[in-house]
N, C-alpha and C. Protein backbone atom coordinates (compact mmCIF):
# COMPACT_ATOMS: atom_id res chain seq x y z
N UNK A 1 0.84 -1.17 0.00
CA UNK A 1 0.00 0.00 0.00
C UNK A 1 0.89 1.24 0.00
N UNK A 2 0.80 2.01 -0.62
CA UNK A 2 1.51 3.40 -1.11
C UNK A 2 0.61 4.22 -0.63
N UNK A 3 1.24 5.65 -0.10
CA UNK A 3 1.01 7.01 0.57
C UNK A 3 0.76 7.85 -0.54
N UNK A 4 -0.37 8.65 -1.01
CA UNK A 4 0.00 9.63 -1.98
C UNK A 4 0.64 10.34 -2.02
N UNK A 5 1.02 11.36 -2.58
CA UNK A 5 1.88 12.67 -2.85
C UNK A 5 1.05 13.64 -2.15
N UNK A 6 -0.50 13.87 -2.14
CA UNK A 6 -1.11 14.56 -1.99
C UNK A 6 -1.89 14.72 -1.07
N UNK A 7 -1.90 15.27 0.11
CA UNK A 7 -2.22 15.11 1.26
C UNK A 7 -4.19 15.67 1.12
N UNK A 8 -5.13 15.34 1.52
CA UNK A 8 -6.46 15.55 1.37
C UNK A 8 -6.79 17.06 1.64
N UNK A 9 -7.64 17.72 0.97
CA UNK A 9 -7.83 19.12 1.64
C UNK A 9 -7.92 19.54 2.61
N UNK A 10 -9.21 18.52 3.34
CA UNK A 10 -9.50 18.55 4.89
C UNK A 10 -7.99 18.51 5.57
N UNK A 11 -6.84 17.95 5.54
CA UNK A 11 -5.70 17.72 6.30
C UNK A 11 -4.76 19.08 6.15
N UNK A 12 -4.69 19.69 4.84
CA UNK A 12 -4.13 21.09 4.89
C UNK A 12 -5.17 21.74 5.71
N UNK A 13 -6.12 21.91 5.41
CA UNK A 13 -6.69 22.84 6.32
C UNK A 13 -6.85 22.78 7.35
N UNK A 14 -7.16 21.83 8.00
CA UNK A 14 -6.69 21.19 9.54
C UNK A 14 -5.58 22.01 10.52
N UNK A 15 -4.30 22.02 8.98
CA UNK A 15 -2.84 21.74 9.64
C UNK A 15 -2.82 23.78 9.86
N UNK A 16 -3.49 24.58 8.76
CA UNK A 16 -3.69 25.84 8.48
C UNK A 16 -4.27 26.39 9.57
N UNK A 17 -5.20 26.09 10.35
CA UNK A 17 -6.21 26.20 11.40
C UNK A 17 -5.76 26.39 12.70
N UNK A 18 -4.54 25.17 12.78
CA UNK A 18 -3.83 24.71 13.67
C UNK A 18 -3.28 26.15 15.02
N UNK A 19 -3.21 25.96 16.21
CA UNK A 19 -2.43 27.38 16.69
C UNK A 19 -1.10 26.85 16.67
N UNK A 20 -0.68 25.63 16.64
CA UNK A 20 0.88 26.17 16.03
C UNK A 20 1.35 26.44 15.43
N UNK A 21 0.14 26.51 14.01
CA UNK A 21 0.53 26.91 12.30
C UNK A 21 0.87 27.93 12.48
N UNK A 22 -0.59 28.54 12.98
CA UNK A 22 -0.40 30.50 13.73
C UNK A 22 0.90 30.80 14.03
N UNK A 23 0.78 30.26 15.43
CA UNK A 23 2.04 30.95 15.96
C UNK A 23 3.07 31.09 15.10
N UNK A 24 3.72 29.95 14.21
CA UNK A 24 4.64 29.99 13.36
C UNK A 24 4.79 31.18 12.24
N UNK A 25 3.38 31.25 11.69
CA UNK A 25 3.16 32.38 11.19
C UNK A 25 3.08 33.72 11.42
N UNK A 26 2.88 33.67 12.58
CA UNK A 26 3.48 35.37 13.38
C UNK A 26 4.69 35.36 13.88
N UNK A 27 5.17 34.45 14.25
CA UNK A 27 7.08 34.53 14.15
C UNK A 27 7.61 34.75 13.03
N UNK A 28 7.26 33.76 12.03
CA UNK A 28 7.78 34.55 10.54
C UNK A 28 7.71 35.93 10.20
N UNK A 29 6.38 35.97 10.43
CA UNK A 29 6.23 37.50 9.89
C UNK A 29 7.20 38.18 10.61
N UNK A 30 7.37 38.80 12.35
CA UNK A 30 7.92 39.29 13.26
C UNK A 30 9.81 39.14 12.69
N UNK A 31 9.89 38.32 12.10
CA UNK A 31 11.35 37.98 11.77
C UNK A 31 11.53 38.80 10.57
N UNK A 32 10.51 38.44 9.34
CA UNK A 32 10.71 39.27 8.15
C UNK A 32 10.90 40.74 8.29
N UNK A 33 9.94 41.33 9.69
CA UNK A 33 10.18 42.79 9.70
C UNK A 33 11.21 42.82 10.59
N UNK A 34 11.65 42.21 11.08
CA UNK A 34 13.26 42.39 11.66
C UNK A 34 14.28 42.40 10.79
N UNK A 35 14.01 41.63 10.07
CA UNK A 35 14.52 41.84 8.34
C UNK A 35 14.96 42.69 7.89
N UNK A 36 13.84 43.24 7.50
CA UNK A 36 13.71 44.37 7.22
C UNK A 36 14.21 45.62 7.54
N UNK A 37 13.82 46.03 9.24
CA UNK A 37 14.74 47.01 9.87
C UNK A 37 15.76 46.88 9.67
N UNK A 38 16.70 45.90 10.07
CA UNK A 38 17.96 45.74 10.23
C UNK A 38 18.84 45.88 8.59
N UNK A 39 18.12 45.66 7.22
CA UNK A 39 18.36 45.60 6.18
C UNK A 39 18.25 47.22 6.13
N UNK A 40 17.59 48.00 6.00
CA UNK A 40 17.60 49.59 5.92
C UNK A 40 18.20 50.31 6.89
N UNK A 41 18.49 49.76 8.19
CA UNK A 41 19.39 50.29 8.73
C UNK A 41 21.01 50.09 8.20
N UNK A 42 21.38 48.87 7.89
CA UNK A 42 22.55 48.82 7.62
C UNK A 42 22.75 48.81 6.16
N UNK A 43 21.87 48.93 5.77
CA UNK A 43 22.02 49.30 4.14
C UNK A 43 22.56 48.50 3.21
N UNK A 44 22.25 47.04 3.46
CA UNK A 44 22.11 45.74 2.44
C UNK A 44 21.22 45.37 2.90
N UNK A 45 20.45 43.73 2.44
CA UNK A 45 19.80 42.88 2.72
C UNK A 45 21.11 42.18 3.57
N UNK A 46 20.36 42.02 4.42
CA UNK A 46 20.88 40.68 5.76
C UNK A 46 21.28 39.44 5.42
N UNK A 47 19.50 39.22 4.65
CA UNK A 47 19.35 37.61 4.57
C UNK A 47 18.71 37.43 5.64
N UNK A 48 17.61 36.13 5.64
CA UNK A 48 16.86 35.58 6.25
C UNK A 48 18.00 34.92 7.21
N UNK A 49 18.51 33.81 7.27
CA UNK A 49 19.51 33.46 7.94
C UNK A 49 19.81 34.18 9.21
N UNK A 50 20.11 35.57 8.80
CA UNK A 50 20.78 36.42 9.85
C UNK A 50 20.04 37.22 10.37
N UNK A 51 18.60 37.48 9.60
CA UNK A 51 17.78 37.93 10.34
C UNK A 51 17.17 36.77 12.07
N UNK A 52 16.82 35.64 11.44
CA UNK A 52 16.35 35.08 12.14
C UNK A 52 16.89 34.43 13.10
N UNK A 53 18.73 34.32 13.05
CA UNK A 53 19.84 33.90 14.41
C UNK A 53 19.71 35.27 15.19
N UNK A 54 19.36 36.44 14.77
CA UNK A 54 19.73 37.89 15.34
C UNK A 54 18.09 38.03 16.04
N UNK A 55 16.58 37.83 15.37
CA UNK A 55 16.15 38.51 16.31
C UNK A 55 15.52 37.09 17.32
N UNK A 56 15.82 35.89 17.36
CA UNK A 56 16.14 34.34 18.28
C UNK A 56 16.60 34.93 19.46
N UNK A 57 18.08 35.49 18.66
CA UNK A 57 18.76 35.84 19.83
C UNK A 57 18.32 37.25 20.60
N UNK A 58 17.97 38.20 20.32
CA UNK A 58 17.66 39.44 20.76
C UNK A 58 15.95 39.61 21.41
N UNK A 59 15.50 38.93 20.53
CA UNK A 59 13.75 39.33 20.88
C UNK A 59 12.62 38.01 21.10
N UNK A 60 13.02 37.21 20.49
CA UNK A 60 12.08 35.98 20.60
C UNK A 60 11.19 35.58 22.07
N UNK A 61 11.96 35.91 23.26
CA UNK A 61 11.73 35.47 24.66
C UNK A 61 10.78 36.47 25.09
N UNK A 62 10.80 37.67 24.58
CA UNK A 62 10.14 38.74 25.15
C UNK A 62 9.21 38.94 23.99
N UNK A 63 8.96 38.45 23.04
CA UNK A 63 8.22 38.76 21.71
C UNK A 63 6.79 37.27 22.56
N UNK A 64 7.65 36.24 22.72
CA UNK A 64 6.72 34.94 23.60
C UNK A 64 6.35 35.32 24.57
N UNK A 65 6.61 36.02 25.08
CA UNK A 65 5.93 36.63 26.88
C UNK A 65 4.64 37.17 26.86
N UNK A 66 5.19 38.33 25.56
CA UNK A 66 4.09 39.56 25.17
C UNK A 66 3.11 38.64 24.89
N UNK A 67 3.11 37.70 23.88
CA UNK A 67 1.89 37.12 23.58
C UNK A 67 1.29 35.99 24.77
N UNK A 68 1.87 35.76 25.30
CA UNK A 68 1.34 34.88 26.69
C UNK A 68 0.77 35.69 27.20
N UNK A 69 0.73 36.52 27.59
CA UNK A 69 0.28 37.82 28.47
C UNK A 69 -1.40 38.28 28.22
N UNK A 70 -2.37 38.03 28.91
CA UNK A 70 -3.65 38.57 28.63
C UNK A 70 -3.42 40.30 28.34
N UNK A 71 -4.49 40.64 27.19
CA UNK A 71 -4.18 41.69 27.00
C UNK A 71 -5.78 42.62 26.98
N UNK A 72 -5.78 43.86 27.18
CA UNK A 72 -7.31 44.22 26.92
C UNK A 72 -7.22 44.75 25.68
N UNK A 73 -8.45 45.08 25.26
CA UNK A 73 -8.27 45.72 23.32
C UNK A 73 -7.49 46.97 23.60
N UNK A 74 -7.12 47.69 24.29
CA UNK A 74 -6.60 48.95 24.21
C UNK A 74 -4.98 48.33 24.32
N UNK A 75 -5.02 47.07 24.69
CA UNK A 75 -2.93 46.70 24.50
C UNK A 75 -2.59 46.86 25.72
N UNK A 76 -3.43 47.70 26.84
CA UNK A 76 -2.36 47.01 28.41
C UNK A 76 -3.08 46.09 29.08
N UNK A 77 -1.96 45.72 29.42
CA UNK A 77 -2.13 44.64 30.50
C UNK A 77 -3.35 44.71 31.46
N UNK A 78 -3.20 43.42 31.72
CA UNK A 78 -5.17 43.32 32.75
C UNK A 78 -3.92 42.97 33.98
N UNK A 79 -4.05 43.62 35.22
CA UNK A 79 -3.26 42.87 36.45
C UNK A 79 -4.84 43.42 37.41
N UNK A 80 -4.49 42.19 38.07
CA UNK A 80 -5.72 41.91 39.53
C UNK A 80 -4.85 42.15 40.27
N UNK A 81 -5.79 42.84 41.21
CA UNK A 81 -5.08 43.15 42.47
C UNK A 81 -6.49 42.77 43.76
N UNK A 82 -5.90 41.80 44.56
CA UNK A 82 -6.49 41.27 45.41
C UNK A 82 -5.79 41.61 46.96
N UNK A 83 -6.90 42.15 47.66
CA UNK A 83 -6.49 41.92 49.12
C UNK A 83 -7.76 42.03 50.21
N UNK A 84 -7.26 42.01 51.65
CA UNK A 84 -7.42 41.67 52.40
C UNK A 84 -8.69 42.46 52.50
């Protein structure tokens, strides 16, 4: 029995739907415009490569936080404050 080449629609779209597709897809993006900056600031193209070891290393941890972070539509933070 042989595997097709062609994976079923329902299964791309599945995989498209997915939140780790997402996420992946807003890291890309977030990298391309790091890209970007860093390409007009220094006045060549970088390259993907060096975009994406540079903002790993510089922003990724705090780029993952931000989005862990409940947010309200206005962009700050929700903090509870509970006491006695």
């Amino acid at each position: 029995m042989t595997l097709s080449a062609q994976e079923p629609e329902t299964s791309r779209e599945f995989v498209k739907q997915s939140s780790l597709y997402q996420e992946f897809l807003a890291e890309r993006e977030e990298i391309l415009k790091h890209k970007w900056l860093e390409s007009e600031r220094l006045g060549y193209d970088i390259g993907f490569e060096r975009a994406l070891l540079d903002w790993i290393r510089k922003h990724r941890e705090g780029w993952r936080a931000a989005r862990r972070t409940p947010q309200t539509s206005g962009g700050a933070r929700v903090i509870s404050i509970s006491g006695s």
